[in-house]
Protein backbone atom coordinates (compact mmCIF):
# COMPACT_ATOMS: atom_id res chain seq x y z
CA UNK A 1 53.90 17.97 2.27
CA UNK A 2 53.14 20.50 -0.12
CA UNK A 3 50.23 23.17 0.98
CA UNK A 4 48.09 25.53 -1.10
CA UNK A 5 49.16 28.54 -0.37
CA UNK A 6 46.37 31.04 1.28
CA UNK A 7 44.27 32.62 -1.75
CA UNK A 8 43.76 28.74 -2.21
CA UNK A 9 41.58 28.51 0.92
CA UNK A 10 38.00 27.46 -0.02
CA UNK A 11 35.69 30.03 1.22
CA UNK A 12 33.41 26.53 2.15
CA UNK A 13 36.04 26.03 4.88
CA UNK A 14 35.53 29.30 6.21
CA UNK A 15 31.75 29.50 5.67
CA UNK A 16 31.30 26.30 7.80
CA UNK A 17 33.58 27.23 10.70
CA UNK A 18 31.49 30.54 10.89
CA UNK A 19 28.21 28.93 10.87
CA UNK A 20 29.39 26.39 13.25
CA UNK A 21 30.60 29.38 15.29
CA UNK A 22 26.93 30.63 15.19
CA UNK A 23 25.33 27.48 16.07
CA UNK A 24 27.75 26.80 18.90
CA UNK A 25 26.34 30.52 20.53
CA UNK A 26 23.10 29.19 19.92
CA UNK A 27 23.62 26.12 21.74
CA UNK A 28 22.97 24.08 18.10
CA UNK A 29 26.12 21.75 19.54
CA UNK A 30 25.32 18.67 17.03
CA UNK A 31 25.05 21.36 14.14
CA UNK A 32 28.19 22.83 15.53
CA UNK A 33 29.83 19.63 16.03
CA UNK A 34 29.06 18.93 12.51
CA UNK A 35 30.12 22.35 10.93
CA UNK A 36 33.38 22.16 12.38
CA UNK A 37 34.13 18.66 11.57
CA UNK A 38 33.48 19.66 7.46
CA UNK A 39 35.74 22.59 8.14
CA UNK A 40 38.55 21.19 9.45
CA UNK A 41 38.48 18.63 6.87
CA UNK A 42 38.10 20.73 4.35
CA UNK A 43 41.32 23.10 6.05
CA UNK A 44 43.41 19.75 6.63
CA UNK A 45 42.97 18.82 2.87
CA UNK A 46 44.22 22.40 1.81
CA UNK A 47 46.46 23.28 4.15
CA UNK A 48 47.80 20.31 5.75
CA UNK A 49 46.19 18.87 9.72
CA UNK A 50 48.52 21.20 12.01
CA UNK A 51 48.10 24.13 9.85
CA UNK A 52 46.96 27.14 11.81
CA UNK A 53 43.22 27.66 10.49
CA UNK A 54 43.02 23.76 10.52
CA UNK A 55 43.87 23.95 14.56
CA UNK A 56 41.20 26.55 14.81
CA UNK A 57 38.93 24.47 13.73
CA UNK A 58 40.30 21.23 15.49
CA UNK A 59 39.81 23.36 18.83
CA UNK A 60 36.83 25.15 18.18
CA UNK A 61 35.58 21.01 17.34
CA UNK A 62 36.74 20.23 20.32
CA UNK A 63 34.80 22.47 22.54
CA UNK A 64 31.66 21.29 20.84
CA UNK A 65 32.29 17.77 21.29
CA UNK A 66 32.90 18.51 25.16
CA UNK A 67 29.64 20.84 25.77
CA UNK A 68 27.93 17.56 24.20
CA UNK A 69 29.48 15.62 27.47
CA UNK A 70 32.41 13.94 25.63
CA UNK A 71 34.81 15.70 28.01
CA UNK A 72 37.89 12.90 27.51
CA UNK A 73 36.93 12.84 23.58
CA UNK A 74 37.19 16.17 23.89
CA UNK A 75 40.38 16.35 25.99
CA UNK A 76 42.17 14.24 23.78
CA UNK A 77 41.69 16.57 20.61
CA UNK A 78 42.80 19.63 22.51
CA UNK A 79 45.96 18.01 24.40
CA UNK A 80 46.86 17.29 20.46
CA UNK A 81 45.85 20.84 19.43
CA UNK A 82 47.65 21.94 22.42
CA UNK A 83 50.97 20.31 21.63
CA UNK A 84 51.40 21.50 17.62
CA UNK A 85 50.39 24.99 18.99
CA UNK A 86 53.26 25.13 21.63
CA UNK A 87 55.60 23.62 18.98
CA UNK A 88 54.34 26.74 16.32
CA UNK A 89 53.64 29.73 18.62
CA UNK A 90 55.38 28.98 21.74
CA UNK A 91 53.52 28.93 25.35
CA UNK A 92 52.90 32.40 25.17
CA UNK A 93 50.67 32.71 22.18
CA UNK A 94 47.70 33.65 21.87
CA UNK A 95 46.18 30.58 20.19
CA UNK A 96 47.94 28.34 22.73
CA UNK A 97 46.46 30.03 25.83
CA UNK A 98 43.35 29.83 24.23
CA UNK A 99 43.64 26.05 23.98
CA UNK A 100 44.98 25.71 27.52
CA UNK A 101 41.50 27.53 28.64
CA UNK A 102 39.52 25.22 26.84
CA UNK A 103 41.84 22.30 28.21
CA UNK A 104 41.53 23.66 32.11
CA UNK A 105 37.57 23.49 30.86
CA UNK A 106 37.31 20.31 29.63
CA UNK A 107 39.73 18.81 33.00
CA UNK A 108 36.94 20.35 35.19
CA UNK A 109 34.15 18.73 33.17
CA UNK A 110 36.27 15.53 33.80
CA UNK A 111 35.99 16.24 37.54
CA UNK A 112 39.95 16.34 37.45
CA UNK A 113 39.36 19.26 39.37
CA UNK A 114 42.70 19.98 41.01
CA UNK A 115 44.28 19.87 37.42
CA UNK A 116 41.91 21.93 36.49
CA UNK A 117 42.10 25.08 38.88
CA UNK A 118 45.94 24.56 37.97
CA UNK A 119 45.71 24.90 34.01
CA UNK A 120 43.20 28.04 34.48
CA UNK A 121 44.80 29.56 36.97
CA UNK A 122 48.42 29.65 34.89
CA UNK A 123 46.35 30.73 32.02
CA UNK A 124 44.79 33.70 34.22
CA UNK A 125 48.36 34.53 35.29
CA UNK A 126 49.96 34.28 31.73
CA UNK A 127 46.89 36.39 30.25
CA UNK A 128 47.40 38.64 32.66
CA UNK A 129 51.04 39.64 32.43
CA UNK A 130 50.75 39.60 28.77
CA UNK A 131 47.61 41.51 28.36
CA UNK A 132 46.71 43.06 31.53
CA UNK A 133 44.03 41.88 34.15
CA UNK A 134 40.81 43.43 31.75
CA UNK A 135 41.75 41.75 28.78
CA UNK A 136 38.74 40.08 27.29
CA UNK A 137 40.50 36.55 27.58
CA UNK A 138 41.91 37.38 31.27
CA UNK A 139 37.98 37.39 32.38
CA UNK A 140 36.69 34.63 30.13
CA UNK A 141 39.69 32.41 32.06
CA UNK A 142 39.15 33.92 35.80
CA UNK A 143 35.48 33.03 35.09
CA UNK A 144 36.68 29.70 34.48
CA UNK A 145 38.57 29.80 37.64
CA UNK A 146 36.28 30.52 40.05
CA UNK A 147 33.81 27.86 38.60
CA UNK A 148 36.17 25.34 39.34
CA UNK A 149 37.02 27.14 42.93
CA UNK A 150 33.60 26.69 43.29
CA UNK A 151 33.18 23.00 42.25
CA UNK A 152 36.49 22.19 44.96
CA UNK A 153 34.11 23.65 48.00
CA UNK A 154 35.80 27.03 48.58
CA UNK A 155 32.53 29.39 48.06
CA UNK A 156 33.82 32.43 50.06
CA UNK A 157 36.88 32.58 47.16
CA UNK A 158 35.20 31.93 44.67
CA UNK A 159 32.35 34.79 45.39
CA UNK A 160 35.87 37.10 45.89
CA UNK A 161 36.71 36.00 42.62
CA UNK A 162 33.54 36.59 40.54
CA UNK A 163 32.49 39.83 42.71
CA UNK A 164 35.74 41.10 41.21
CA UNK A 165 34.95 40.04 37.63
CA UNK A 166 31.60 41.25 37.82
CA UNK A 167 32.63 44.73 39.14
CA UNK A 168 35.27 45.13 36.26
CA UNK A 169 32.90 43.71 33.64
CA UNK A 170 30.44 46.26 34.62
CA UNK A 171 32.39 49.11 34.03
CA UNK A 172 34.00 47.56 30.37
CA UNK A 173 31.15 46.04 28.99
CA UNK A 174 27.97 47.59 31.04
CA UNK A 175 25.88 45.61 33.36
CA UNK A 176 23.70 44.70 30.65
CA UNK A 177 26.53 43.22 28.59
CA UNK A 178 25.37 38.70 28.35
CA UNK A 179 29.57 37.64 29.87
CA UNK A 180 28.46 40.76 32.93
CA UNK A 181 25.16 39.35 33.48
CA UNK A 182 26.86 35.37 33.33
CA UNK A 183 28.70 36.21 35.91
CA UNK A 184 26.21 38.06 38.37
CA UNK A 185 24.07 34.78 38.10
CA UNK A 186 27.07 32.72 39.39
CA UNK A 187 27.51 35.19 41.95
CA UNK A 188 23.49 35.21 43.05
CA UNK A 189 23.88 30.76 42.61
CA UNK A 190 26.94 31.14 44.78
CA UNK A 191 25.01 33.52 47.39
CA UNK A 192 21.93 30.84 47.45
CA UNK A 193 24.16 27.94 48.09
């Protein structure tokens, strides 16, 4: 299949997938939802359905469609996302880790919960040897983790877990940063269990 090549890219494309980025930290998921869906359209018509800003889009859509509850909607999208990304970038790529965090996500959200501390915690481990422990995806993923440590019944680790991500959060970001302050509410919810 013939693509356009790059200068071709409709700034529409990327003009929705940024507002739909904006809505989505708003918590505007059907806008989101909505955004995305026109963008990745609009990508998969000029570049092709597994090009790379295409399978932005696809997972960014994805996410959306699983913070609406459509977790195995959304699980289905991102196992697809997931498998052109491995087949372009390799496990180790950015982009595909990425997609594996959202996947280990949208498994919890499932309640597939064993599957789901599995996927994060390879992604954790993988972000961290490639990256380093503070790396701003490493935290987003432990995060993650100890949610889903959490949700299986083992508080005491999963306080371990966030106590460290809130101490190393608070000395990158401050303790006024919004991902530092996330994670001292889980900490507090965890301590008033």
């Amino acid at each position: 299949m013939l693509r356009a090549p790059p200068s071709a890219r409709s700034d529409d494309e990327d003009h929705d997938h940024v507002l739909g980025r904006v809505e989505a930290h708003t918590g505007g998921w059907v806008e989101a939802e909505a955004l995305f869906r026109t963008a990745r359209d609009g990508r998969a018509a000029a570049f092709g359905i597994d090009h790379p800003v295409t399978l932005a889009s696809r997972n960014r859509l994805a996410w959306t469609i699983g913070q609406q509850g459509r977790a195995a909607e959304a699980g289905e999208e991102l196992q697809e996302v997931l498998r052109i990304r491995r087949e372009l970038f390799g496990d180790e790529h950015h982009d595909t880790l990425a997609t594996r965090e959202r996947l280990g996500w949208v498994l919890g959200l499932q309640g597939r919960l064993v599957e789901a501390e599995e996927e994060l915690a390879a992604v954790v481990a993988e972000r961290t040897r490639l990256l380093g422990p503070d790396y701003s995806g490493t935290l987003s993923s432990s995060v993650l983790l100890a949610r889903v440590v959490a949700q299986r019944g083992r508080q005491e680790e999963a306080a371990a877990l966030l106590a460290d991500l809130h101490r190393r959060q608070s000395r990158l970001f401050g303790p006024d940063h919004p991902q530092t302050r996330e994670t001292g509410h889980l900490l507090d919810g965890l301590g008033n269990g």
